[in-house]
C-alpha atoms as a PDB file:
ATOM      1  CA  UNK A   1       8.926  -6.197   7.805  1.00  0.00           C
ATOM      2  CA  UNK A   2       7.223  -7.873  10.947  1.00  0.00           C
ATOM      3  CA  UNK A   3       8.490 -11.262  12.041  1.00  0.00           C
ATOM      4  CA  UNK A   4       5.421 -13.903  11.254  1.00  0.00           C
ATOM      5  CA  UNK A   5       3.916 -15.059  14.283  1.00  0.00           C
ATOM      6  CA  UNK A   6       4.418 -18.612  13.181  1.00  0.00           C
ATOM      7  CA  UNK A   7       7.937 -18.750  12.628  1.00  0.00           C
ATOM      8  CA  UNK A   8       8.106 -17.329  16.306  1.00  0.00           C
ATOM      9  CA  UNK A   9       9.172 -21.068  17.378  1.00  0.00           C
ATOM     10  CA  UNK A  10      11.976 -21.077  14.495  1.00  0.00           C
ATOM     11  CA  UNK A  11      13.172 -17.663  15.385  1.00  0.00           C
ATOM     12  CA  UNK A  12      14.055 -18.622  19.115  1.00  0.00           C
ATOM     13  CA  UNK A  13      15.442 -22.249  18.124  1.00  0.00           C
ATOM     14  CA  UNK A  14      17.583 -20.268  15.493  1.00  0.00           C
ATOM     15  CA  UNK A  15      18.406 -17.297  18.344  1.00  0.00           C
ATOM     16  CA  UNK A  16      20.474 -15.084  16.552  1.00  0.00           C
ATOM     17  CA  UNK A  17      19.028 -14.769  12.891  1.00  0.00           C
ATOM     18  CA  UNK A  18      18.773 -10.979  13.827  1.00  0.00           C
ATOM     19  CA  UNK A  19      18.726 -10.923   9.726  1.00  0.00           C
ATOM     20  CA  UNK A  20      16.420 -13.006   9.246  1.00  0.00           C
ATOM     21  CA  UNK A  21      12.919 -11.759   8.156  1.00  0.00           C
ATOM     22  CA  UNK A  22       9.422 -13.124   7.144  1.00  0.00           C
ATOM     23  CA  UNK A  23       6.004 -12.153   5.229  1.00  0.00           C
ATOM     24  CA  UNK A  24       3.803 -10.863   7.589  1.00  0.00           C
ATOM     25  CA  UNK A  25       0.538 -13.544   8.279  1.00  0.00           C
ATOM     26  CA  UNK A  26      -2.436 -12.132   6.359  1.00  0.00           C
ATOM     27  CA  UNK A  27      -6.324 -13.385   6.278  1.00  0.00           C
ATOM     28  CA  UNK A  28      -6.400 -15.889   4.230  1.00  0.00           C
ATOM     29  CA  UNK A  29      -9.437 -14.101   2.020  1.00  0.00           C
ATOM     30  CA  UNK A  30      -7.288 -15.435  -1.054  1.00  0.00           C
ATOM     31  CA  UNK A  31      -6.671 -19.167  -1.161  1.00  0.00           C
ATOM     32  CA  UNK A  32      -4.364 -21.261  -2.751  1.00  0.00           C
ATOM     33  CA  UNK A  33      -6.844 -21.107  -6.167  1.00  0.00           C
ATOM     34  CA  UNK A  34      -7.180 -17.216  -5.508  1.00  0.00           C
ATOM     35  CA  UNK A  35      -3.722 -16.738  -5.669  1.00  0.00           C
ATOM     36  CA  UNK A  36      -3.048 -18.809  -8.467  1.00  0.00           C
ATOM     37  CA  UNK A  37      -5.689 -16.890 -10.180  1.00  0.00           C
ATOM     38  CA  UNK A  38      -3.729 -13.787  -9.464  1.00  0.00           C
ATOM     39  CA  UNK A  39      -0.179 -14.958 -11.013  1.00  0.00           C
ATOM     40  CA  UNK A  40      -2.466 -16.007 -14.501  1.00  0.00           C
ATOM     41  CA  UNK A  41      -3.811 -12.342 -14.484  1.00  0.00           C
ATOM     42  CA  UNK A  42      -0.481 -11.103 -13.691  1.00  0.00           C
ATOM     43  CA  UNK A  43       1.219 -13.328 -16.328  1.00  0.00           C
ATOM     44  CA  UNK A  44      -1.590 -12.083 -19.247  1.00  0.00           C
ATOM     45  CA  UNK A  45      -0.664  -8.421 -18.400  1.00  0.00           C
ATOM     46  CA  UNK A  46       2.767  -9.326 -18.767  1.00  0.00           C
ATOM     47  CA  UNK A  47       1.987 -11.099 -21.924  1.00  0.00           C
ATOM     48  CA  UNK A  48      -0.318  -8.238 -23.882  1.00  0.00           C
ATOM     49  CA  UNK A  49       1.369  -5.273 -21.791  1.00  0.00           C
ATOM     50  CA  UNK A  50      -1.955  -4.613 -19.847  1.00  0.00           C
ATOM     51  CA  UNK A  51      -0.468  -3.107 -16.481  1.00  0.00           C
ATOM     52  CA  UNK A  52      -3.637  -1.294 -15.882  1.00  0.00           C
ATOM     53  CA  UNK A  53      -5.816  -4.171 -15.939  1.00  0.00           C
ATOM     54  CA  UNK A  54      -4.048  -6.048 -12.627  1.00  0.00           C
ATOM     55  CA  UNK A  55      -6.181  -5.637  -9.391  1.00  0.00           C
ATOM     56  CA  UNK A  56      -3.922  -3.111  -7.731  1.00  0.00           C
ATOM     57  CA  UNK A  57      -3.967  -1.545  -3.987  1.00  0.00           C
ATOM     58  CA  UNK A  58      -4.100   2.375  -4.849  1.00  0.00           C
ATOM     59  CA  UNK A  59      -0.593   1.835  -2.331  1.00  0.00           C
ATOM     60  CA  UNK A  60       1.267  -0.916  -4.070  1.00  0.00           C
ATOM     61  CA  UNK A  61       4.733  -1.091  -3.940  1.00  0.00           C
ATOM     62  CA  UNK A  62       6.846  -2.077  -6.920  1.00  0.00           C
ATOM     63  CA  UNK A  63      10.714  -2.870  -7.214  1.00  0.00           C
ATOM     64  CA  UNK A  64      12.461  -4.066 -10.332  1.00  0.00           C
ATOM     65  CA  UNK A  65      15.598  -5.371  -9.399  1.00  0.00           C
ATOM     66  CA  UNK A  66      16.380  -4.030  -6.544  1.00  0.00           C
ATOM     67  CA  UNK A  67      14.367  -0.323  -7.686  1.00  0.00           C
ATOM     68  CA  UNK A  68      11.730   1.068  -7.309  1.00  0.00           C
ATOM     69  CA  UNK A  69       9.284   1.917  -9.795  1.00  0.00           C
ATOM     70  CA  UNK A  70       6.694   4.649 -10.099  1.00  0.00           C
ATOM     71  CA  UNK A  71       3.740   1.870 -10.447  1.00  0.00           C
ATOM     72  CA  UNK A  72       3.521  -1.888 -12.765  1.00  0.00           C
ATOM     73  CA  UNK A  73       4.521  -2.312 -15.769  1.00  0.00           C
ATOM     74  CA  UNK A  74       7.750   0.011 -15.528  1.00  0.00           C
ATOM     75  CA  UNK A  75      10.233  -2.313 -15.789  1.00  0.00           C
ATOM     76  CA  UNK A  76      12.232  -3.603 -18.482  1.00  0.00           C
ATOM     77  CA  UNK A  77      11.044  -6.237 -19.427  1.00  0.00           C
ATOM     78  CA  UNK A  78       7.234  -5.033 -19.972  1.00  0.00           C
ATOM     79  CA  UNK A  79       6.390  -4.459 -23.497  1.00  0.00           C
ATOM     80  CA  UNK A  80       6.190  -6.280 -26.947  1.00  0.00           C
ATOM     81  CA  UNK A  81       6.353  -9.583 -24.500  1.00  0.00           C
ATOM     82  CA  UNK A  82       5.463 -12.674 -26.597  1.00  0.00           C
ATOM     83  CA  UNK A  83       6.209 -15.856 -25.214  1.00  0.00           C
ATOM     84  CA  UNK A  84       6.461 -17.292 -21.776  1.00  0.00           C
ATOM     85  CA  UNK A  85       7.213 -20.678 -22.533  1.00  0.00           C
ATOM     86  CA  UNK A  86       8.627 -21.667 -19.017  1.00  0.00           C
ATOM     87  CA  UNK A  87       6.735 -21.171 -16.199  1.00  0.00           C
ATOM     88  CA  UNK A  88       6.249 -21.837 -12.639  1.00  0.00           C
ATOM     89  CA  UNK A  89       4.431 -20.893  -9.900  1.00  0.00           C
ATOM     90  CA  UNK A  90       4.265 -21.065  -6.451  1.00  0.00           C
ATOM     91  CA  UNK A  91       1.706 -19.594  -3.802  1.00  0.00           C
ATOM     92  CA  UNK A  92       0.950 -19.533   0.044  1.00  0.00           C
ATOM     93  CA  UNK A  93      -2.150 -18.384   1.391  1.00  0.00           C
ATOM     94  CA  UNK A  94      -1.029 -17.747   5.116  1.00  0.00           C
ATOM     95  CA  UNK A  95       1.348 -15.286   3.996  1.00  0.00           C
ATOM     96  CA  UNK A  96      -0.725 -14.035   0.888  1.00  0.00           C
ATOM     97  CA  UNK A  97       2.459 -14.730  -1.300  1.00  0.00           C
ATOM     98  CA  UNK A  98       2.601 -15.483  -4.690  1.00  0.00           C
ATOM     99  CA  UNK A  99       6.114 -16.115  -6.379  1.00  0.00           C
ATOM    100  CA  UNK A 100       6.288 -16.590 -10.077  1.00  0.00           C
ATOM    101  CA  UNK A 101       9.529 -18.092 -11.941  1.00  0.00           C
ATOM    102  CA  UNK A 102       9.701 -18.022 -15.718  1.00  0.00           C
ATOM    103  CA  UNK A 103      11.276 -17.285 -18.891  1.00  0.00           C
ATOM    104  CA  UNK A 104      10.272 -14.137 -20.864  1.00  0.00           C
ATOM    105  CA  UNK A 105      11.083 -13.332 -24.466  1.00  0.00           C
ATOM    106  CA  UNK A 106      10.222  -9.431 -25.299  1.00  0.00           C
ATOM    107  CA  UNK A 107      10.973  -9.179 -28.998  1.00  0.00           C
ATOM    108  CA  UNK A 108       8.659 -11.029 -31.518  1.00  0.00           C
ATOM    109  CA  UNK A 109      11.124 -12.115 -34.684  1.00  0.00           C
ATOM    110  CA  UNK A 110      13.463 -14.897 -34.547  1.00  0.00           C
ATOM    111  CA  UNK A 111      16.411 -13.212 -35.589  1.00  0.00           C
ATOM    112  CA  UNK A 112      15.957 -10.642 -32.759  1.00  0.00           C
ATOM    113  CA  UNK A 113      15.025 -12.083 -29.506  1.00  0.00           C
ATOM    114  CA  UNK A 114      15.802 -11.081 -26.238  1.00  0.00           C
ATOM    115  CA  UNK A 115      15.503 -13.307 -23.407  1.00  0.00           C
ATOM    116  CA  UNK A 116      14.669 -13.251 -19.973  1.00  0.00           C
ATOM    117  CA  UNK A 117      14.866 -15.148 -16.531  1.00  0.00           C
ATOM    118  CA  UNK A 118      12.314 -13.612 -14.672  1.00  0.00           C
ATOM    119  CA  UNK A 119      11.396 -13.859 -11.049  1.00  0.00           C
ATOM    120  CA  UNK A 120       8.076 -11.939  -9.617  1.00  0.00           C
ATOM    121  CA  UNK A 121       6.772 -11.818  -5.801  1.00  0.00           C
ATOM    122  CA  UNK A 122       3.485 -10.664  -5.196  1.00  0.00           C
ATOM    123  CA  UNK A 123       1.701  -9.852  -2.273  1.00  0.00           C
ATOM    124  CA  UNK A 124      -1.982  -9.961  -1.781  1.00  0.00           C
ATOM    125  CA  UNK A 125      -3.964  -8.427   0.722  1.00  0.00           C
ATOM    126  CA  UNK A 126      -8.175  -8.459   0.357  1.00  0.00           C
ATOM    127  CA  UNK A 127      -7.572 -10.070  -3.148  1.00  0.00           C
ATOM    128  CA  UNK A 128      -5.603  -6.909  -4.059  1.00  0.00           C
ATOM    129  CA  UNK A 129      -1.802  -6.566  -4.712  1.00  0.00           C
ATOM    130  CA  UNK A 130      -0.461  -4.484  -2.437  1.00  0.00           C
ATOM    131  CA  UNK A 131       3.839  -5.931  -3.431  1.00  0.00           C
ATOM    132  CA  UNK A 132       5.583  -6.308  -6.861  1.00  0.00           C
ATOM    133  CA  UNK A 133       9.119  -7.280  -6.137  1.00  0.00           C
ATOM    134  CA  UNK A 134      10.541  -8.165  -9.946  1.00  0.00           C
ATOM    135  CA  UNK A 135      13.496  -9.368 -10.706  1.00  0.00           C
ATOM    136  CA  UNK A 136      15.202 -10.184 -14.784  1.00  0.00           C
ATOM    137  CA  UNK A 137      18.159 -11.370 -16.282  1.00  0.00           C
ATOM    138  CA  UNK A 138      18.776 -11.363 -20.020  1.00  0.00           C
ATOM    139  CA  UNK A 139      22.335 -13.316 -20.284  1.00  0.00           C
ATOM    140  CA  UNK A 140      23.586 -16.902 -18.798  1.00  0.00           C
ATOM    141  CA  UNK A 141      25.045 -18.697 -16.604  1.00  0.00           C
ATOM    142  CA  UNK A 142      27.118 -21.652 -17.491  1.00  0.00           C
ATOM    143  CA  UNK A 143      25.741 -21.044 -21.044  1.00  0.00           C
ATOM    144  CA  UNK A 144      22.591 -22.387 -20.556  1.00  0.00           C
ATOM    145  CA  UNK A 145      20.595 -19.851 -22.354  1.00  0.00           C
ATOM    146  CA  UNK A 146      16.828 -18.554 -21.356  1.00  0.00           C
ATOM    147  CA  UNK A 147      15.427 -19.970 -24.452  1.00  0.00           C
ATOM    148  CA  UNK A 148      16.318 -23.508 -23.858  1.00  0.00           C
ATOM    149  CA  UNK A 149      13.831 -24.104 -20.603  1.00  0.00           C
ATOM    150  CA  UNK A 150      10.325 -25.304 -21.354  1.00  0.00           C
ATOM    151  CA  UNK A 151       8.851 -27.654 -18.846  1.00  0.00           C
ATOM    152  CA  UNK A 152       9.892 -27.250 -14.983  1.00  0.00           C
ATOM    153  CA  UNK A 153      10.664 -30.097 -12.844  1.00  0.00           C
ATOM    154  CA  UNK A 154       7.298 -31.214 -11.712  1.00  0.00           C
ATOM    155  CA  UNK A 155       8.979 -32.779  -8.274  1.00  0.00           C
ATOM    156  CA  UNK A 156       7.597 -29.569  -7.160  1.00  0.00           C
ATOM    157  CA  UNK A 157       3.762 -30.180  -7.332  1.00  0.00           C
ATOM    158  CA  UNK A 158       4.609 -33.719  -6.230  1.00  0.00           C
ATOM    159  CA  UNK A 159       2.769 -34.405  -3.099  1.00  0.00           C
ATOM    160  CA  UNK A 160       4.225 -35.964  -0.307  1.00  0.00           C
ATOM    161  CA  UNK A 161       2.768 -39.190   1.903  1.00  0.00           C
ATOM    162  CA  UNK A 162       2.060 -37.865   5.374  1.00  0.00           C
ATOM    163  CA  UNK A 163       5.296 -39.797   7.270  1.00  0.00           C
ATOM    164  CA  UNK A 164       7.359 -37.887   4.807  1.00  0.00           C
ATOM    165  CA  UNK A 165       6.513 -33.942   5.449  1.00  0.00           C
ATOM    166  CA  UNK A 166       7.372 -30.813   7.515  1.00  0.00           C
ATOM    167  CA  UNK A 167       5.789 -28.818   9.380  1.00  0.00           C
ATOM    168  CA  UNK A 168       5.811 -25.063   8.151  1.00  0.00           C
ATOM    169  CA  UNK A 169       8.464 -23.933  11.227  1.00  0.00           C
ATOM    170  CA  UNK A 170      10.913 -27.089   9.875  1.00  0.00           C
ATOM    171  CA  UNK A 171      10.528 -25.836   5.911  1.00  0.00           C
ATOM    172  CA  UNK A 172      11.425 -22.592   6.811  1.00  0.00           C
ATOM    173  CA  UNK A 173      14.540 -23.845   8.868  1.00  0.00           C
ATOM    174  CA  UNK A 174      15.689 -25.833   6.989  1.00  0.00           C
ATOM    175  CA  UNK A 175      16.023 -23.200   4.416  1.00  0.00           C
ATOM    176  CA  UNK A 176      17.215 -20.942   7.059  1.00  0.00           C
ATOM    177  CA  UNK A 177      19.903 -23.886   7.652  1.00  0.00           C
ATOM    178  CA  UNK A 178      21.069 -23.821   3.883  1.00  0.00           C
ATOM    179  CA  UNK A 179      21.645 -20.043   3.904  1.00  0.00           C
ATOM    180  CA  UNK A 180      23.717 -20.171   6.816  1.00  0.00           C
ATOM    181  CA  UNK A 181      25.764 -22.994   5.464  1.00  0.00           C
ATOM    182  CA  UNK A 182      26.545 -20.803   2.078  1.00  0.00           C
ATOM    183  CA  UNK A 183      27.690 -17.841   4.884  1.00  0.00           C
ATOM    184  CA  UNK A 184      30.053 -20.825   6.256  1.00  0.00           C
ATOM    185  CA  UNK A 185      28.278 -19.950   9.508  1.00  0.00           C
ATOM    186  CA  UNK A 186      26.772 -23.294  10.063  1.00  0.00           C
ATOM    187  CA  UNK A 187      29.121 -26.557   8.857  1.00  0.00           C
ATOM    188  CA  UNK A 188      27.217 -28.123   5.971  1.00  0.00           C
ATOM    189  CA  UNK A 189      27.146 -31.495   7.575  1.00  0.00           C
ATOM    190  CA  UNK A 190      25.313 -30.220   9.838  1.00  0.00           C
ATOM    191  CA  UNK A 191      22.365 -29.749   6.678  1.00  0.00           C
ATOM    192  CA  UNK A 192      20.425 -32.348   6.290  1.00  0.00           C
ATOM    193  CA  UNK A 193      21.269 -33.043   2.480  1.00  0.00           C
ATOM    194  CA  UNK A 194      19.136 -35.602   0.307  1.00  0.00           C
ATOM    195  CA  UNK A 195      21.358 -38.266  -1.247  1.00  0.00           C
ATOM    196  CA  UNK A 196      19.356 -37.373  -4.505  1.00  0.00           C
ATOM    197  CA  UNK A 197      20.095 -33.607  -4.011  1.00  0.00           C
ATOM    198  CA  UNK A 198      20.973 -31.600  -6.951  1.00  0.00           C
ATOM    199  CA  UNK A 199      21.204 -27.747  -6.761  1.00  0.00           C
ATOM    200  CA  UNK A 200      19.735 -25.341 -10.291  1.00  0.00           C
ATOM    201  CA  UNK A 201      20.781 -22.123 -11.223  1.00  0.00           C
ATOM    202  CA  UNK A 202      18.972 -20.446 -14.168  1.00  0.00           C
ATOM    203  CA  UNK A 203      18.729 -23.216 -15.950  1.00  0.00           C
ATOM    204  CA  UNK A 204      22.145 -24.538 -14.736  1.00  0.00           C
ATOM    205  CA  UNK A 205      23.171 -28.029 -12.866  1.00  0.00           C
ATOM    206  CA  UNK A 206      25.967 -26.309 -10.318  1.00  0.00           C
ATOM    207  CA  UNK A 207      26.683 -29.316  -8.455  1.00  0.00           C
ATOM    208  CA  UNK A 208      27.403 -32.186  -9.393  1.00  0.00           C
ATOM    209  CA  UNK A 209      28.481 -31.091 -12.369  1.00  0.00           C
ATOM    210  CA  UNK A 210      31.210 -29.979 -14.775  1.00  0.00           C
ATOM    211  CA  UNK A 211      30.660 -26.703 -13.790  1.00  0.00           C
ATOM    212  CA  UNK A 212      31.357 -27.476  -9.943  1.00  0.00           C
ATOM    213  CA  UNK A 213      32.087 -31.348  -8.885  1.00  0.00           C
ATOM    214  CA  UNK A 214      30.752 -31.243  -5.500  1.00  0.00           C
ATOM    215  CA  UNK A 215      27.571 -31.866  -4.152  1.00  0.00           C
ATOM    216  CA  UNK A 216      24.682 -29.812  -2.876  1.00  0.00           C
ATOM    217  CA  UNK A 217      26.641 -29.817   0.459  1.00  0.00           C
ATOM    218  CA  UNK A 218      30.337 -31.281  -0.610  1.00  0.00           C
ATOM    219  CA  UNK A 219      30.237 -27.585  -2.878  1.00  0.00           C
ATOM    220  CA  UNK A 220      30.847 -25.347   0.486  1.00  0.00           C
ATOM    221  CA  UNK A 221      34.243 -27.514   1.606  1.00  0.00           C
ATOM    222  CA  UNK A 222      35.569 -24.728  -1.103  1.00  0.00           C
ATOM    223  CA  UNK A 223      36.717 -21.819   1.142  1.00  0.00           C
ATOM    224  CA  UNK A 224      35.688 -19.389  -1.631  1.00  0.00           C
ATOM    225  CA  UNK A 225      32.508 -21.104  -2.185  1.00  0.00           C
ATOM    226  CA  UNK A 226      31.008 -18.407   0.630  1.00  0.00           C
ATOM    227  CA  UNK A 227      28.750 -15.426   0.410  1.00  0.00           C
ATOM    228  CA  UNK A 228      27.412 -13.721   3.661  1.00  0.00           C
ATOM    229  CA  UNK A 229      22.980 -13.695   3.082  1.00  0.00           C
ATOM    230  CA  UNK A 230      21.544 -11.233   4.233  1.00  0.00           C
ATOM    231  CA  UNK A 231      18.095 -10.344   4.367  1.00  0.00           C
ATOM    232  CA  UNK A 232      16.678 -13.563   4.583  1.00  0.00           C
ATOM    233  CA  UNK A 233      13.001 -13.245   3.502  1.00  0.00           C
ATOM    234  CA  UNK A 234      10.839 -16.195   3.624  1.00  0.00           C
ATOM    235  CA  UNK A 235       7.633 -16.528   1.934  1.00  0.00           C
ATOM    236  CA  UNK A 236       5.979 -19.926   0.834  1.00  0.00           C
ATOM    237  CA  UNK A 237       6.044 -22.851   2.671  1.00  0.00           C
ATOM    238  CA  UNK A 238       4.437 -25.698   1.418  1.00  0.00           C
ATOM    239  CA  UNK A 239       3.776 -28.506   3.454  1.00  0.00           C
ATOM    240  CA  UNK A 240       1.952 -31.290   1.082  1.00  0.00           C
ATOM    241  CA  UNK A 241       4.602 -30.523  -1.087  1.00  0.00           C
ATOM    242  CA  UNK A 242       6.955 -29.945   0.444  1.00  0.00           C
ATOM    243  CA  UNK A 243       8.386 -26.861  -0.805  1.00  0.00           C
ATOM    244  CA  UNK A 244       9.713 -23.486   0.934  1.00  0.00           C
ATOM    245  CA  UNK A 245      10.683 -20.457  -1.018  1.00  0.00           C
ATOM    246  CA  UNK A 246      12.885 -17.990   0.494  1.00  0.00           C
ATOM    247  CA  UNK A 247      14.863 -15.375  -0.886  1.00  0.00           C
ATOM    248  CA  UNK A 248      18.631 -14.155   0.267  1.00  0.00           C
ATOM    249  CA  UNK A 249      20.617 -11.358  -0.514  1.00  0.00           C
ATOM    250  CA  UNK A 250      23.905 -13.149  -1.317  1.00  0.00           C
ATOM    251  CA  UNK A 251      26.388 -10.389   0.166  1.00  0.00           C
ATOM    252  CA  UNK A 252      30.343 -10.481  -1.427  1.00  0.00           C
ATOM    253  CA  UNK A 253      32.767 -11.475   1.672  1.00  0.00           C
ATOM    254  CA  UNK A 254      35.336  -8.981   1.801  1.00  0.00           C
ATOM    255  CA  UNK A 255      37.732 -11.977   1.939  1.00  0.00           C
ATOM    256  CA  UNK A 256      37.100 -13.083  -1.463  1.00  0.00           C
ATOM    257  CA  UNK A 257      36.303  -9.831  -3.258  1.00  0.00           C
ATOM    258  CA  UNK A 258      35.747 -11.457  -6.615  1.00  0.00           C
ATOM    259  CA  UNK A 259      32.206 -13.703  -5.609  1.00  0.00           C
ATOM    260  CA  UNK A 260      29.818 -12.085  -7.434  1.00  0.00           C
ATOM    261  CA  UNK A 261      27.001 -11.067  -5.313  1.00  0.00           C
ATOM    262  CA  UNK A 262      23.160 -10.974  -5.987  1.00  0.00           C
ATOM    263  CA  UNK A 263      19.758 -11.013  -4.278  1.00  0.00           C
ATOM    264  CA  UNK A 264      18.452 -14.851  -4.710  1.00  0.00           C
ATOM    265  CA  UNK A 265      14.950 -16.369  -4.847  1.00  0.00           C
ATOM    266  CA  UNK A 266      15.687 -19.742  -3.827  1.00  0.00           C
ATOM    267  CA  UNK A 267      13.349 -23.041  -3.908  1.00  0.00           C
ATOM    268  CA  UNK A 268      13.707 -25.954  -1.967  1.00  0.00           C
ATOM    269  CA  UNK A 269      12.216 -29.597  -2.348  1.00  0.00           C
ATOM    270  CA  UNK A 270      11.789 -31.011   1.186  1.00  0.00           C
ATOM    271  CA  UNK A 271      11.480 -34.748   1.665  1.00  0.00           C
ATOM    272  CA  UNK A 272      11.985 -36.571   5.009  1.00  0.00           C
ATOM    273  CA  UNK A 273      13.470 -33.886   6.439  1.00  0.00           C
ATOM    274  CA  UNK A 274      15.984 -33.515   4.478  1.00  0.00           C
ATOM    275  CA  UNK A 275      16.954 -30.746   1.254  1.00  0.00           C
ATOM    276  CA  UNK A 276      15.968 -33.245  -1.922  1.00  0.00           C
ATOM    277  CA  UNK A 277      16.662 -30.344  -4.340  1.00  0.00           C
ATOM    278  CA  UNK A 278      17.420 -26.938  -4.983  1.00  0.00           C
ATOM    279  CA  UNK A 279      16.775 -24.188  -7.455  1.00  0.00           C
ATOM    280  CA  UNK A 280      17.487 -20.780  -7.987  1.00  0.00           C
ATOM    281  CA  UNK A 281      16.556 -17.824  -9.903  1.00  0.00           C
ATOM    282  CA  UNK A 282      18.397 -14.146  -9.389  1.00  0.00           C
ATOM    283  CA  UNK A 283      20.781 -11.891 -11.835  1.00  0.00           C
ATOM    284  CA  UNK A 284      23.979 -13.452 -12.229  1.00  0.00           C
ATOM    285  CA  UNK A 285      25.599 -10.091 -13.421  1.00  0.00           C
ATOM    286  CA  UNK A 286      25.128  -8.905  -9.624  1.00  0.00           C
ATOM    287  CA  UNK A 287      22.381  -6.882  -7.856  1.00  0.00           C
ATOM    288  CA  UNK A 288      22.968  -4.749  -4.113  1.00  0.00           C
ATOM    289  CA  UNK A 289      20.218  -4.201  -3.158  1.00  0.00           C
ATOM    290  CA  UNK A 290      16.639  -5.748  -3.017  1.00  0.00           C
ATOM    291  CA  UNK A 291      14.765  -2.558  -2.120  1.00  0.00           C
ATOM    292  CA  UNK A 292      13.039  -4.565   0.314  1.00  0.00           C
ATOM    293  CA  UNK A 293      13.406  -5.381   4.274  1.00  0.00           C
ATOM    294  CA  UNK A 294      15.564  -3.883   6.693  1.00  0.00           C
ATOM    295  CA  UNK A 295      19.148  -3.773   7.695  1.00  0.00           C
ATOM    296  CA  UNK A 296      22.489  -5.063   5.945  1.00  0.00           C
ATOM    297  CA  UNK A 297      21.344  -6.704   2.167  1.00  0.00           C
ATOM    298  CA  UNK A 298      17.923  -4.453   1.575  1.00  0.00           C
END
């Protein structure tokens, strides 16, 4: 993937984020309501199994957890899909990215459900999708099941006062910053951290918490608390809203063989510079590869 021309100011502050990788710049022929139009459509196929309906590029490209898939509607968790009771989007029309974060249920009785975390990128060139990067996870983590999330934090459609944003280069960063403090290659006092900052994973407080006492930075003073990311891919950057997605493939360090890694779509809730809060969507049973960049972690 080509480095985005405006993150070429990041890249050389950063100087050795030889990893690190961006969405391309498109023309923005689909704006932010275009591409929110696009993640409804997507979301109704999804819902009544309509693949063939979506406004496809005759070249798109689609991975499903890390695979790739001989065209839409492949995966597993297309089908008898019934509910999608949580749902979030989020969209950026400089990069022609749309990122969708939900929860999926694919069976239709009560006393046989299946749920999902789901995670979908899209990309969208000339109003067409030309990128279907899926990823799903039926089981928990900290037992905080699928089923249980309705409503997402609205913080993220919060818009901020003018003194209080970031410029697109800063959100992107900033995330940039938080992935490199997880790899222990940048000390995470050195992040600016949000005295309100919490951190999510599907569903589940990990800071904070009783699941892991420290904060969104305190967490990394752990030695084991450390995976290497790799193919950083950044997306969405949101600057009334302050929000910047980016997604990291959370590599295991061969000095602590047992941290389970996984490729992570990550969301971050920028407010006066600094990371206000965190969450995270990805399969917690472990995925290699995300079939998509170059180098170490595609």
């Amino acid at each position: 993937m080509k480095i985005a021309r405006f993150l070429g100011t990041v890249m050389l502050t950063l100087g050795g984020m030889g990893q690190s990788q961006a969405a391309a710049p498109v023309t923005a022929d689909c704006d932010r309501r275009c591409l929110l139009q696009v993640l409804t459509d997507y979301t109704e196929a999804l819902a009544f199994n309509e693949p063939a309906g979506l406004a496809l590029a005759p070249t798109v490209r689609v991975t499903a957890n890390g695979v790739l898939q001989a065209g839409a509607g492949k995966s597993e968790v297309w089908g008898n899909i019934r509910r999608i009771p949580f749902r979030q989007a989020f969209v950026d029309p400089q990069t022609g990215s749309a990122i969708f974060m939900g929860v999926l249920t694919n069976t239709p009785t009560r006393n046989a459900q299946r749920w999902w975390f789901y995670n979908v990128r899209l990309k969208v060139e000339q109003r067409r999708i030309t990128e279907i990067e899926e990823i799903s996870f039926d089981g928990t983590l900290g037992n905080t099941p699928a089923s249980s999330l309705r409503l997402p934090d609205r913080t993220w459609d919060t818009v901020l006062p003018q003194a209080e944003r970031s410029t697109r280069e800063q959100l992107f960063a900033l995330a940039d910053d938080y992935f490199s403090a997880v790899g222990h290659e940048k000390p995470y006092r050195e992040v600016p951290w949000h005295p309100e900052c919490q951190r999510i994973e599907l569903g589940t407080f990990t800071v904070n918490s009783e699941l892991n006492a420290g904060s969104c930075g305190g967490e990394f003073r752990t030695p084991s608390m450390k995976w290497n990311v790799r193919n950083r891919r950044y997306y969405i950057a949101d600057v009334e809203r302050g929000v910047v997605v980016a997604v990291g493939n959370f590599t295991t360090p061969p000095e602590y063989p047992n941290n389970n890694g996984s490729v992570v779509f990550e969301v971050f809730k920028v407010q006066d510079g600094m990371i206000r809060h965190i969450e995270a969507f990805f399969r917690a049973n472990g995925q290699l590869h995300s079939g998509w960049g170059e180098g170490l972690g595609s």
